[in-house]
Structures are given as structure tokens and as C-alpha cells.
N, C-alpha and C. Protein backbone atom coordinates (compact mmCIF):
# COMPACT_ATOMS: atom_id res chain seq x y z
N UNK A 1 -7.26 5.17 -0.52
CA UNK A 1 -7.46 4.83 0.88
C UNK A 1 -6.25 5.30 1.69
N UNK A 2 -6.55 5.81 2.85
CA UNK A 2 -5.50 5.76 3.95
C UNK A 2 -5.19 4.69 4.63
N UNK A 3 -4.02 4.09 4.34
CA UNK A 3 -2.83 2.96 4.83
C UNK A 3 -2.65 2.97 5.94
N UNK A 4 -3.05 2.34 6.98
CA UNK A 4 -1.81 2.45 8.18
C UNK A 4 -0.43 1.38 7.95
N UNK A 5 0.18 1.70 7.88
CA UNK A 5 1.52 0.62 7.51
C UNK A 5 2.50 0.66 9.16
N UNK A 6 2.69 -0.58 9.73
CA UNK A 6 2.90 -0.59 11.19
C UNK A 6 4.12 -2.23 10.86
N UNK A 7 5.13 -1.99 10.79
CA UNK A 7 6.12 -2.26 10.28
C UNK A 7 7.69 -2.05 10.65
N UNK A 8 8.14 -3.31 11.38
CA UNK A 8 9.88 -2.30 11.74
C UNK A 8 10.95 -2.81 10.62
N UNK A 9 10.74 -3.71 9.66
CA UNK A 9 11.68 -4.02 9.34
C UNK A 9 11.79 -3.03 7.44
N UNK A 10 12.34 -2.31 7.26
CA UNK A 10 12.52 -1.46 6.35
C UNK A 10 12.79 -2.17 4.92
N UNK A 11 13.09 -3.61 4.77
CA UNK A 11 13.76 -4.49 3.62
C UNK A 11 11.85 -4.95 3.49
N UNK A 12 10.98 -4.68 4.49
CA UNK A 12 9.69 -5.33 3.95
C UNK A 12 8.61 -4.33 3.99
N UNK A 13 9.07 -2.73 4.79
CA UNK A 13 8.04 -2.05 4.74
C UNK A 13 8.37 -0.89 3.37
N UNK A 14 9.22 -0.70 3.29
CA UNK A 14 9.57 0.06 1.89
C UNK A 14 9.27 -0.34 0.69
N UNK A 15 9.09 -1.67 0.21
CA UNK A 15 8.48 -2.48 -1.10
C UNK A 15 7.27 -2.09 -0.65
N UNK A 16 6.42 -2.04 0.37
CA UNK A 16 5.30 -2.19 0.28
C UNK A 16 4.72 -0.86 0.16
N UNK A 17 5.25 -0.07 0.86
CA UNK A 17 5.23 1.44 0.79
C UNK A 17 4.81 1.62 -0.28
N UNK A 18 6.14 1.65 -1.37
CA UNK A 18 5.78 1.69 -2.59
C UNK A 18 4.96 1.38 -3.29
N UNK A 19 4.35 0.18 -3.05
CA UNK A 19 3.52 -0.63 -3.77
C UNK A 19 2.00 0.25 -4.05
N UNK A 20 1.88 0.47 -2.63
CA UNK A 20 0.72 1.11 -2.15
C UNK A 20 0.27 2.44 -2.50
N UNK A 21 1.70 2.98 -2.98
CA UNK A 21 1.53 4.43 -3.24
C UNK A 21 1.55 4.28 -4.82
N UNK A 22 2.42 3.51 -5.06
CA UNK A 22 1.54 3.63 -6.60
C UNK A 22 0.24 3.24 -6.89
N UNK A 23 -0.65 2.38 -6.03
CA UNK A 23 -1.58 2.01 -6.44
C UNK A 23 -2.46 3.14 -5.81
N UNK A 24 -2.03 4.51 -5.77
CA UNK A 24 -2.63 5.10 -5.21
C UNK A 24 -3.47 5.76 -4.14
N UNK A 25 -2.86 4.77 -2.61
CA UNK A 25 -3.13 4.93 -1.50
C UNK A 25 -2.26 6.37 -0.65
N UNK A 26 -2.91 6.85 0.58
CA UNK A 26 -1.84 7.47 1.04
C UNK A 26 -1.43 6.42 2.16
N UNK A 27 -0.12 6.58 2.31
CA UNK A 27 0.40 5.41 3.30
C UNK A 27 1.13 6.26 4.48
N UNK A 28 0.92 6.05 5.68
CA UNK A 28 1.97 6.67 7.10
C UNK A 28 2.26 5.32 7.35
N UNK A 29 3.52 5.00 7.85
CA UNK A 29 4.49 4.03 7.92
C UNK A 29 5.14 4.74 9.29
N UNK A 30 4.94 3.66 9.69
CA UNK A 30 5.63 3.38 11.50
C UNK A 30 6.17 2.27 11.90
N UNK A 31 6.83 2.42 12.87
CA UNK A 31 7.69 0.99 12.95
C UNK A 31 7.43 0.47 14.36
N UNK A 32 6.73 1.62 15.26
CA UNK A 32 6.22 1.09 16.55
C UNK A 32 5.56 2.54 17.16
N UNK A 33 5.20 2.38 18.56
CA UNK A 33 4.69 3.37 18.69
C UNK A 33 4.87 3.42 20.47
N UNK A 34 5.10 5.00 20.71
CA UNK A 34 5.38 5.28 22.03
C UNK A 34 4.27 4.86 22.83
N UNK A 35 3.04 5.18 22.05
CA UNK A 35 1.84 5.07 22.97
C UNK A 35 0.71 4.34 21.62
N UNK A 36 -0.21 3.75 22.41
CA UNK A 36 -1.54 3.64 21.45
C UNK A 36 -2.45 3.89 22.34
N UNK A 37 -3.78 5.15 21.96
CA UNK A 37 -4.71 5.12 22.96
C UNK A 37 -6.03 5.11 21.75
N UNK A 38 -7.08 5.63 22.77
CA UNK A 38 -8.83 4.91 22.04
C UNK A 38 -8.60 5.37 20.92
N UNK A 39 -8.21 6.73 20.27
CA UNK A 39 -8.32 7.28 19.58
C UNK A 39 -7.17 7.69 18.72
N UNK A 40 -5.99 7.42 18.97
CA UNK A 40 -5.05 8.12 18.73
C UNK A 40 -3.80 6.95 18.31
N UNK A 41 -2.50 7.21 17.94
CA UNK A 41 -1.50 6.11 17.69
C UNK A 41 -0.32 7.38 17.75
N UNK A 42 0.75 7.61 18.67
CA UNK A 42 1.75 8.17 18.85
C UNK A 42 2.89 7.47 17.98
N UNK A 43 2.88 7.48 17.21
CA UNK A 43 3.59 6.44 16.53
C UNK A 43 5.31 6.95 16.49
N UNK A 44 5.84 5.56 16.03
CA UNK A 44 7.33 6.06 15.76
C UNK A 44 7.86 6.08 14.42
N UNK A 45 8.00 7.20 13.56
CA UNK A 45 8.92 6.62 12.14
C UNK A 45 10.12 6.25 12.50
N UNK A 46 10.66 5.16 11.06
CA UNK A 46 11.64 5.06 10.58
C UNK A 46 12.56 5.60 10.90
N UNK A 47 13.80 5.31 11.11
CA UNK A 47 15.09 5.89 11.35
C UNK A 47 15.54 5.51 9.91
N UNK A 48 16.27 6.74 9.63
CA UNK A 48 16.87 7.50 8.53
C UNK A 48 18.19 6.49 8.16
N UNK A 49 18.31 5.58 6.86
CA UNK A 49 19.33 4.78 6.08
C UNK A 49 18.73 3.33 6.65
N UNK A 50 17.61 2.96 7.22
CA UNK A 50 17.71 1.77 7.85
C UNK A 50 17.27 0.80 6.19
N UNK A 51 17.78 -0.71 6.29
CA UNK A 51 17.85 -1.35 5.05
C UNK A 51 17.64 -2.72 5.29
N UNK A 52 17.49 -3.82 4.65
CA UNK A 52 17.19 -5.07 4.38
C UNK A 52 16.19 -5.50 5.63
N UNK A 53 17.01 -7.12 6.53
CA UNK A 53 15.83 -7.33 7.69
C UNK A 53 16.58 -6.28 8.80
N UNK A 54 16.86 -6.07 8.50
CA UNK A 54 17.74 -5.04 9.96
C UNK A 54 16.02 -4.27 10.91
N UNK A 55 16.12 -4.19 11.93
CA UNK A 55 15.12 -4.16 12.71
C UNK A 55 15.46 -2.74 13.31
N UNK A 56 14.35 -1.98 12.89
CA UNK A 56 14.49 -0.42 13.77
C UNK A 56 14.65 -0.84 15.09
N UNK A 57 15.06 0.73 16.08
CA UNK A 57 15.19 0.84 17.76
C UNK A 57 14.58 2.07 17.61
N UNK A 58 14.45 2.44 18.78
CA UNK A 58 14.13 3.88 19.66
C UNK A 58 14.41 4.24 20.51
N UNK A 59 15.31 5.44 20.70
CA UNK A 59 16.00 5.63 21.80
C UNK A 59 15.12 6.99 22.19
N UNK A 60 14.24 7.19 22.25
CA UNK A 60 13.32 8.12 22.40
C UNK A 60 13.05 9.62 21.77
N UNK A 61 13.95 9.38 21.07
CA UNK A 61 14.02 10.42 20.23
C UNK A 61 12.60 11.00 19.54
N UNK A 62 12.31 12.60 20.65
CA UNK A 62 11.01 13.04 19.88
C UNK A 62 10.87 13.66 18.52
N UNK A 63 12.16 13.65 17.47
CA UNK A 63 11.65 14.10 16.23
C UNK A 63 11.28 12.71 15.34
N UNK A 64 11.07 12.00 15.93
CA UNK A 64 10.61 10.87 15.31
C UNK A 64 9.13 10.20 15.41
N UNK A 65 8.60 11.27 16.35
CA UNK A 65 7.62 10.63 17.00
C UNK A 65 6.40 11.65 15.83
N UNK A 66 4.79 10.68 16.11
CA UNK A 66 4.19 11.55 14.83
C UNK A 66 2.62 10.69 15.35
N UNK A 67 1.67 11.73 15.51
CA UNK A 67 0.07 11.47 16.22
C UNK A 67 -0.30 11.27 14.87
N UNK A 68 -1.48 10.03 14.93
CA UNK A 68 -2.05 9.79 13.91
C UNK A 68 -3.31 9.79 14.56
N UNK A 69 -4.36 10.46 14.27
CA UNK A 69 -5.40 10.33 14.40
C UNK A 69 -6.47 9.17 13.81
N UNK A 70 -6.74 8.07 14.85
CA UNK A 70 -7.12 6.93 13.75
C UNK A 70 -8.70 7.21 12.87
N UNK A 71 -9.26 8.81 13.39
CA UNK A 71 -10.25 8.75 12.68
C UNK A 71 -9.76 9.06 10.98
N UNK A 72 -8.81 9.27 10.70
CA UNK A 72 -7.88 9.08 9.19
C UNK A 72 -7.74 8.25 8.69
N UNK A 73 -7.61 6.92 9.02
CA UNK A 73 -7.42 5.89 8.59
C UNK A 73 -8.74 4.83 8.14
N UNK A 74 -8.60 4.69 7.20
CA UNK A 74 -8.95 3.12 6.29
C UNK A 74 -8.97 2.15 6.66
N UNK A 75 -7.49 1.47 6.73
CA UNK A 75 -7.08 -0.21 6.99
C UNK A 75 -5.69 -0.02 7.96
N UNK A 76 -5.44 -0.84 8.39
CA UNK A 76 -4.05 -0.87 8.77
C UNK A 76 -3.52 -2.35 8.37
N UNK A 77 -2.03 -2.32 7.95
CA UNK A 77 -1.54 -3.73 8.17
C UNK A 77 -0.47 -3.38 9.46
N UNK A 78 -0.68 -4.41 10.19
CA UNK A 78 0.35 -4.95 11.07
C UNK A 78 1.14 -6.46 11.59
N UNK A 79 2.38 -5.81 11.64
CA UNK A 79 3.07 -6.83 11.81
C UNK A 79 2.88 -7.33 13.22
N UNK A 80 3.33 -8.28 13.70
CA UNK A 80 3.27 -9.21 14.72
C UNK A 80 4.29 -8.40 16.01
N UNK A 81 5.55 -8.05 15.25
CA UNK A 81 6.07 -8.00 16.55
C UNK A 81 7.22 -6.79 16.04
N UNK A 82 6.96 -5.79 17.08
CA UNK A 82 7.62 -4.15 16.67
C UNK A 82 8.43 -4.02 17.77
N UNK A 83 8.97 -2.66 17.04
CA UNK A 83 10.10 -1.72 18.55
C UNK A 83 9.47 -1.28 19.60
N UNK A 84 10.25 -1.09 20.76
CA UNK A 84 9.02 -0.65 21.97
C UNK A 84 9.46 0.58 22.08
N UNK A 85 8.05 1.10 22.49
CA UNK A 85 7.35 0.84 23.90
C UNK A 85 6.43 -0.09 23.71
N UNK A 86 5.69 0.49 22.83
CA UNK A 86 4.67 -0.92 22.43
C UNK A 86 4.93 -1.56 21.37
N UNK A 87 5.43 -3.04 21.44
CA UNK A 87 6.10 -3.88 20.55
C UNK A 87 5.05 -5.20 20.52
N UNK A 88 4.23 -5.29 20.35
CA UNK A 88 3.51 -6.27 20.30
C UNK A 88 1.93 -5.55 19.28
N UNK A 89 2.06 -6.11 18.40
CA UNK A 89 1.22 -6.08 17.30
C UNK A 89 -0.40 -6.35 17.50
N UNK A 90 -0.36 -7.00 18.36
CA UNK A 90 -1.63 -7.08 18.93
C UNK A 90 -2.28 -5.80 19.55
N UNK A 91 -1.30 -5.32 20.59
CA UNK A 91 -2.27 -3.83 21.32
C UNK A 91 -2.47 -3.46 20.35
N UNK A 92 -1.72 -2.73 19.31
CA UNK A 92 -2.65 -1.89 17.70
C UNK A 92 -3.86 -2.79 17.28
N UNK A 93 -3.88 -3.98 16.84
CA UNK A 93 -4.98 -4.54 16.51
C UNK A 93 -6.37 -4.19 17.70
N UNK A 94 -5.99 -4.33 19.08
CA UNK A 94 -7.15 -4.10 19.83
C UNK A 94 -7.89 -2.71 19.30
N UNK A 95 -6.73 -1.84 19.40
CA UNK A 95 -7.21 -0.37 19.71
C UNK A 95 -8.13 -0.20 18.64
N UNK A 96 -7.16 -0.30 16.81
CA UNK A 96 -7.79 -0.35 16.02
C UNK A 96 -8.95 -0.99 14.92
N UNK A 97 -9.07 -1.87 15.87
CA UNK A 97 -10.33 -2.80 15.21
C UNK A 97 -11.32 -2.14 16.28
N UNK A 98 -11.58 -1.49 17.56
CA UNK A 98 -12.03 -1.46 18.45
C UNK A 98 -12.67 0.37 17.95
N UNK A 99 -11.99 0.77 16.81
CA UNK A 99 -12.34 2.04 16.29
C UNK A 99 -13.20 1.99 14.96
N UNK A 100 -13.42 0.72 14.44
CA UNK A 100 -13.70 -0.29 13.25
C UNK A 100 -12.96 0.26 12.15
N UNK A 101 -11.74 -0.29 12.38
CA UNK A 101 -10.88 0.11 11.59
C UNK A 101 -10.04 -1.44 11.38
N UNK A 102 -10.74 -2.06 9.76
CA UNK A 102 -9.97 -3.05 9.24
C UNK A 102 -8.41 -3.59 9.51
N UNK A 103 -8.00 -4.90 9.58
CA UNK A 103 -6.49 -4.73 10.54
C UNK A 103 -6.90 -6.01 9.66
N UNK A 104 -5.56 -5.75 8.95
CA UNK A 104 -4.47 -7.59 8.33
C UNK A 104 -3.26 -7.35 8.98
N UNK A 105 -3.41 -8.48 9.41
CA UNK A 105 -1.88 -9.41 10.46
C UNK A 105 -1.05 -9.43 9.28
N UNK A 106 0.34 -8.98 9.02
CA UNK A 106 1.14 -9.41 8.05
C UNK A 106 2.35 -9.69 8.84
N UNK A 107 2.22 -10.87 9.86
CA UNK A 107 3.70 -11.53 10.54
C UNK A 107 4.33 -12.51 9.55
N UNK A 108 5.48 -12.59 9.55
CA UNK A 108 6.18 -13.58 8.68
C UNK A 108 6.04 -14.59 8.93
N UNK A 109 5.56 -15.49 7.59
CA UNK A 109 5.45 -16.79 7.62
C UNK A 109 3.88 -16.98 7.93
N UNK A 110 3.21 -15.72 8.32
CA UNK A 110 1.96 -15.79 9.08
C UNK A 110 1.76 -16.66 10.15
N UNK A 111 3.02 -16.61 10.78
CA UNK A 111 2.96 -17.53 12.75
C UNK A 111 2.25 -16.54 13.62
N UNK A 112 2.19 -15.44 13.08
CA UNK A 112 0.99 -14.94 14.20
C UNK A 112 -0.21 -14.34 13.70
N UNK A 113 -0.87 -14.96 13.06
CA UNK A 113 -2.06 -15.01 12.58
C UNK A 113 -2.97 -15.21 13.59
N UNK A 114 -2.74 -16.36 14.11
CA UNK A 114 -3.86 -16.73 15.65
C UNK A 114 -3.80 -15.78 16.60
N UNK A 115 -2.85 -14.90 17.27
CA UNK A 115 -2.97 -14.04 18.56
C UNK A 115 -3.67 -12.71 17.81
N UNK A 116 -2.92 -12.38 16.57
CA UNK A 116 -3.37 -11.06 16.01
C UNK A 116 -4.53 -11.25 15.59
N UNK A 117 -5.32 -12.40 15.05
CA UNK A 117 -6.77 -12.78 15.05
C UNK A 117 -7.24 -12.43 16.38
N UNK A 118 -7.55 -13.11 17.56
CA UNK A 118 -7.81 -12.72 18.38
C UNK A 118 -8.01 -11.39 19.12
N UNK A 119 -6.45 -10.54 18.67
CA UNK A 119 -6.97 -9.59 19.42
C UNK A 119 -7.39 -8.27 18.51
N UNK A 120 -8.24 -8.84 17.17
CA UNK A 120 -8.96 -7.92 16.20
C UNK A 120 -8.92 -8.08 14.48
N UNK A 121 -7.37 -8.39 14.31
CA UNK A 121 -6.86 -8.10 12.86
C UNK A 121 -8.23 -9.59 12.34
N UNK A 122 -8.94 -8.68 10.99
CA UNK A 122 -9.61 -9.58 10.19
C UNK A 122 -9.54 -10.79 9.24
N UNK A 123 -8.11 -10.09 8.94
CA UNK A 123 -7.48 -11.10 7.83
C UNK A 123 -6.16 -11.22 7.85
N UNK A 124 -5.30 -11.71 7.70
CA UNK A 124 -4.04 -11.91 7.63
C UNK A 124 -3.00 -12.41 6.57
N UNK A 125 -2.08 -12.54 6.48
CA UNK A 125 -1.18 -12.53 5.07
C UNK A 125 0.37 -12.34 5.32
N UNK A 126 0.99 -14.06 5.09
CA UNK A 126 2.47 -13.79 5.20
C UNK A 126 3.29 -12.82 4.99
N UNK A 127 4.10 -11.89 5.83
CA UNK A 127 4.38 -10.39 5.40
C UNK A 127 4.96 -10.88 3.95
N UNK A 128 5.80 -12.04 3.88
CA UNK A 128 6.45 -12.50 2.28
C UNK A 128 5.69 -12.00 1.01
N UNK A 129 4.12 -12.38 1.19
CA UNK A 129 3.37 -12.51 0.36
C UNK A 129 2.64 -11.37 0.27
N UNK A 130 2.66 -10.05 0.85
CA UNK A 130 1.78 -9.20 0.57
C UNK A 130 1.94 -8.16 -0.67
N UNK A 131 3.08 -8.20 -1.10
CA UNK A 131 3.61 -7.63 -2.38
C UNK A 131 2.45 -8.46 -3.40
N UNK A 132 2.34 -9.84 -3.21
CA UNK A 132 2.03 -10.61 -4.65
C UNK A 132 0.33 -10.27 -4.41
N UNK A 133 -0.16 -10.14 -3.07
CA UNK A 133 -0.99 -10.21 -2.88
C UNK A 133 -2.11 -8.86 -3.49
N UNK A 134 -0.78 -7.72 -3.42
CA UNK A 134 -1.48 -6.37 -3.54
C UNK A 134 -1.60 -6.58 -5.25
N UNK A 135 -0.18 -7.27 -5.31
CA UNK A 135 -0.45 -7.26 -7.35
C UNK A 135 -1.44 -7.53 -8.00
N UNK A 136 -2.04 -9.07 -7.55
CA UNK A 136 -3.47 -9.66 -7.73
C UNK A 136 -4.33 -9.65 -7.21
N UNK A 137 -4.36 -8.17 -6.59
CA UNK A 137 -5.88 -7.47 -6.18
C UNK A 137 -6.41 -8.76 -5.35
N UNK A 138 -6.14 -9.58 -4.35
CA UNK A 138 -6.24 -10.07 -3.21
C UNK A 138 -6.90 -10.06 -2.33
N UNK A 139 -5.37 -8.56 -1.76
CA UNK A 139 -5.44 -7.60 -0.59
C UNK A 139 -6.34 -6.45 -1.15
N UNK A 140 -7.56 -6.13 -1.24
CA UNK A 140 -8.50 -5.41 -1.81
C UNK A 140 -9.28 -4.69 -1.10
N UNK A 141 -8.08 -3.23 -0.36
CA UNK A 141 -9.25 -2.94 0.66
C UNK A 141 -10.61 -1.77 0.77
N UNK A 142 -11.15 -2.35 -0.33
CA UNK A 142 -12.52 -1.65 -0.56
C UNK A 142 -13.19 -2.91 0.04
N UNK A 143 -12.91 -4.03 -1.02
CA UNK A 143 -13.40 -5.07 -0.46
C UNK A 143 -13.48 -5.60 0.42
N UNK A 144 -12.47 -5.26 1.13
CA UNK A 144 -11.78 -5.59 3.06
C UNK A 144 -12.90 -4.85 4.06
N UNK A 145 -13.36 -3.49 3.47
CA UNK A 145 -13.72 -2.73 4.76
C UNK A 145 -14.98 -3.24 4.33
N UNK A 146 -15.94 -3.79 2.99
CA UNK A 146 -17.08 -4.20 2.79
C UNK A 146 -17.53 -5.65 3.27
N UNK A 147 -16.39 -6.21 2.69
CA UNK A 147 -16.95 -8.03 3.36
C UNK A 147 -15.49 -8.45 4.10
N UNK A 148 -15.56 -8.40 5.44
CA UNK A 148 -14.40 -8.19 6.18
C UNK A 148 -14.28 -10.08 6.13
N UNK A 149 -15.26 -10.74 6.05
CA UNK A 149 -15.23 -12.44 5.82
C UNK A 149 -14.72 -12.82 4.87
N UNK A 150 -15.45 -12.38 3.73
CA UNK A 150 -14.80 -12.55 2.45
C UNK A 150 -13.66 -12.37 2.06
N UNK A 151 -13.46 -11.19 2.13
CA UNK A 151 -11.88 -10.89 1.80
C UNK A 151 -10.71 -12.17 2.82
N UNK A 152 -10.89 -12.11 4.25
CA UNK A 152 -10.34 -12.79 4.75
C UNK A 152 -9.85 -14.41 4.23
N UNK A 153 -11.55 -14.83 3.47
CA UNK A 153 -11.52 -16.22 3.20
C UNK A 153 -10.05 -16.36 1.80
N UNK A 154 -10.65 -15.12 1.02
CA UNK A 154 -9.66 -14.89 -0.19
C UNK A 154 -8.15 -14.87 0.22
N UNK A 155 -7.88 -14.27 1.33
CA UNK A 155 -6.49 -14.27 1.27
C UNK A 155 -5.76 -15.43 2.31
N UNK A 156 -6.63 -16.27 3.23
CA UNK A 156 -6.30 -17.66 3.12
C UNK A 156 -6.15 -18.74 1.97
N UNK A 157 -7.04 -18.32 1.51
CA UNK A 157 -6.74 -19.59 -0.14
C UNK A 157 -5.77 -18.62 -1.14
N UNK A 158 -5.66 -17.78 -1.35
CA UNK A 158 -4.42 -17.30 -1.54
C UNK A 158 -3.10 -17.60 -1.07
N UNK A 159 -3.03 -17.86 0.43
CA UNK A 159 -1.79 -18.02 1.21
C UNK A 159 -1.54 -19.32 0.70
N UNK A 160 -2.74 -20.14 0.83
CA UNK A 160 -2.46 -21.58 1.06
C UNK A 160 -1.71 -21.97 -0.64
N UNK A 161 -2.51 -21.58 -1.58
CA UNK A 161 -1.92 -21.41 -3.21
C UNK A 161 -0.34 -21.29 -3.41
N UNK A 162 -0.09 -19.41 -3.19
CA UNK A 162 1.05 -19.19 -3.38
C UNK A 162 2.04 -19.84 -2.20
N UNK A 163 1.90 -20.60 -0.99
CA UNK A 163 2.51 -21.94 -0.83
C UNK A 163 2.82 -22.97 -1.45
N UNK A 164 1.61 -23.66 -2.16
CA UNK A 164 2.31 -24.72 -2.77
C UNK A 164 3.01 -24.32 -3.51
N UNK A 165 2.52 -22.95 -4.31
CA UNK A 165 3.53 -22.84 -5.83
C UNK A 165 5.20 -22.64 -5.01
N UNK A 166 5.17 -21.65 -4.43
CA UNK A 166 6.60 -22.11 -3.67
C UNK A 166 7.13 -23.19 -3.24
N UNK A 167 6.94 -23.92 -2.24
CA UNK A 167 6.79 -25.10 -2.72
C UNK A 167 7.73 -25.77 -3.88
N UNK A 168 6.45 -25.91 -4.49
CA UNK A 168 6.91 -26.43 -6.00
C UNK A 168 8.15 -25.77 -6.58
N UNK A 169 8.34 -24.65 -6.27
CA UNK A 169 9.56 -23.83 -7.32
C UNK A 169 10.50 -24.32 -6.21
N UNK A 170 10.81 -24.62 -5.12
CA UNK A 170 12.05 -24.66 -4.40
C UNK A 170 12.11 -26.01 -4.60
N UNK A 171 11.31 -27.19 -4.46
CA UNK A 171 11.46 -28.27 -4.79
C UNK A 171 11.74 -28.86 -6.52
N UNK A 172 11.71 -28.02 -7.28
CA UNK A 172 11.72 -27.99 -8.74
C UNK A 172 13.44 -27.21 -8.67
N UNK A 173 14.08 -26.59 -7.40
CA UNK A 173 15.17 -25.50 -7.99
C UNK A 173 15.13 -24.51 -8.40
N UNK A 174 13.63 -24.37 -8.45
CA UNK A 174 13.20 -22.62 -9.74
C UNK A 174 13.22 -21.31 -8.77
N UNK A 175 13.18 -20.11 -9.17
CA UNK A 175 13.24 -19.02 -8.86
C UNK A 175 11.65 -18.81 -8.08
N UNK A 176 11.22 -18.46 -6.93
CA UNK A 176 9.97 -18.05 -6.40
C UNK A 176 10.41 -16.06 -6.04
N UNK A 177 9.63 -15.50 -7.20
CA UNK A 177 9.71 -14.46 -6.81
C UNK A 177 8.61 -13.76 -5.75
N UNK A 178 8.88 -13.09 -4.65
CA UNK A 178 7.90 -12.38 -3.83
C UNK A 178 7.98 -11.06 -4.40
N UNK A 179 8.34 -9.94 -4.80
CA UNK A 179 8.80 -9.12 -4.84
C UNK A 179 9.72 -8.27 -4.18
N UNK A 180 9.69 -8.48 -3.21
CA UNK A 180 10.88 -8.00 -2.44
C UNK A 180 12.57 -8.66 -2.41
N UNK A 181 12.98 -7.23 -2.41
CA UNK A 181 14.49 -7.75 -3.14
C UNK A 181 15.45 -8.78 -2.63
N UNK A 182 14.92 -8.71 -1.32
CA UNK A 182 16.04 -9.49 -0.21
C UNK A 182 15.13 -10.59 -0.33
N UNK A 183 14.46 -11.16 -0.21
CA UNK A 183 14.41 -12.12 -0.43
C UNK A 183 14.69 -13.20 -1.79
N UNK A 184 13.92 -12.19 -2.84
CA UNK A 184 14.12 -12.42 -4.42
C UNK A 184 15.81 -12.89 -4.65
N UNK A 185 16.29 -12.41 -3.69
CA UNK A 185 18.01 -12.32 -4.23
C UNK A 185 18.30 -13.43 -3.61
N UNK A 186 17.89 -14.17 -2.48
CA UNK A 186 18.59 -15.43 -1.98
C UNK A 186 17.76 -16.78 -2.52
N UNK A 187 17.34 -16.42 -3.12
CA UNK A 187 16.23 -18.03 -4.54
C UNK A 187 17.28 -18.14 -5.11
């Protein structure tokens, strides 16, 4: 499948990157985007050494900039809240659910699950948790673009699960691994 990966923080979009590409997806990874129109996503990559939660910028720099044609795309995940021009996670959800193009909310903590619901994304998933999620075939997006309910219902009782077990491991003292390193490293 083609990935949209829409993402500024590099300590959570690079694990996932990876993740995705080994499981055999192609993934374009952006961290915001100059423009979003009906058809199209002007997007912004990554700036070059960025690391942990450290949060991309854009100083307009056009070798950074990169047209995605959303008739390419599969699924997208997006985060809640990006670099500007357009920094709000929602306009992508409009555009691209509005192209029927599958959209999971992956804001941290999943606090913006409700606006990015609203303005399209189907399903959603603590950005924390989408590593564990992709591991145990979850986040399943064959299954996503087929039963856009279903899948959704799955990765609420998923969320709600790998909560308690966290939970439980921080209240127990134990190690809760997400996969991602920065976080993994402060348990």
C-alpha cells in the first residue's frame, strides 16, 4: 500500500517509517504542507538531522517542498497538529477523506481523536501506540479501506487494552515498551 505518513516530530515518524517499509508499504513522509488542495498535497519533507520530540519548522525553503498526487495514495496517518502553513491536521483529513482516502488520527495520547474524527479521519490511534499496533496487525490497512467501522472499532479496544496494560506496568514499576526509542528509554 501507499502510506501517506503526515508527521512533524522525527523521534515518532522515523520508527514508523520504518515499520511500514518493512512491512512492505511505500511510505512519503511529510511533516506539513505549504498547501492542501482537492486533489493534490504540496507537502513539506523533513529537514535533514532532525531527532527525538524535537518538532520540524519551515522557513520556506523550496527544495523541500514535494506534490503528492492523492490519486497515489491508500491511507494516510495524521497527526493532530503540524508545521505551517497548514498546521492543523484536520484540513488534511477534510481534503483526504473527501478524495475517499482512509485517514487514522495518530495525535498523542489520542486528545485529538474527536476534531480529527469530525473533520474525516476514520479511525484513530495514540501516536505512542501505533508501532504496537502495526506489530499486531491492528492497524490493517486492507482491512481499513474494506470495513472502515470495523477496523476503527478494533483499534479503540485496542487503545483502551494496551492502556490498561500500561497502566498496570507503571503501576507494577515494570518496563511498558512502545517501540519507539525515546520513549522506551524513559520507563
Amino acid at each position: 500500500m501507499n502510506i501517506l505518513l503526515i508527521e512533524d516530530m522525527a523521534g515518532m515518524a522515523i520508527p514508523m517509517q520504518k515499520e511500514l517499509l518493512a512491512q512492505g508499504h511505500t511510505v512519503t513522509w511529510i511533516v506539513g504542507a505549504a498547501r492542501v488542495e482537492a486533489d493534490k498535497i504540496v507537502g513539506i519533507r523533513a529537514s535533514k538531522g532532525l531527532r527525538g520530540l524535537a518538532e520540524d519548522t519551515w522557513n520556506g525553503e523550496s527544495k523541500r517542498l514535494i506534490t503528492i498526487d492523492l490519486a497515489t495514495i491508500d491511507v494516510a496517518l495524521i497527526d493532530g497538529g503540524l508545521i505551517k502553513p497548514v498546521s492543523s491536521g484536520a484540513d488534511y483529513a477534510r481534503a483526504l477523506s473527501a478524495f475517499g482516502i482512509p485517514c487514522v488520527s495518530i495525535t498523542g495520547g489520542g486528545a485529538g481523536a474527536g476534531f480529527m474524527s469530525e473533520a474525516g479521519c476514520c479511525a484513530a490511534l495514540p501516536k505512542e501506540f501505533v508501532l504496537l499496533a502495526l506489530r499486531a496487525t491492528v492497524l490493517d490497512f486492507q482491512k481499513l479501506r474494506l470495513d472502515r467501522q470495523g477496523s476503527s472499532q478494533s483499534m479503540l479496544s485496542f487503545t483502551e487494552r494496551t492502556r490498561a496494560v500500561h497502566r498496570a506496568a507503571v503501576e507494577q514499576k515494570k518496563r511498558f515498551r512502545t517501540g519507539f526509542a525515546l520513549f522506551d528509554k524513559r520507563a
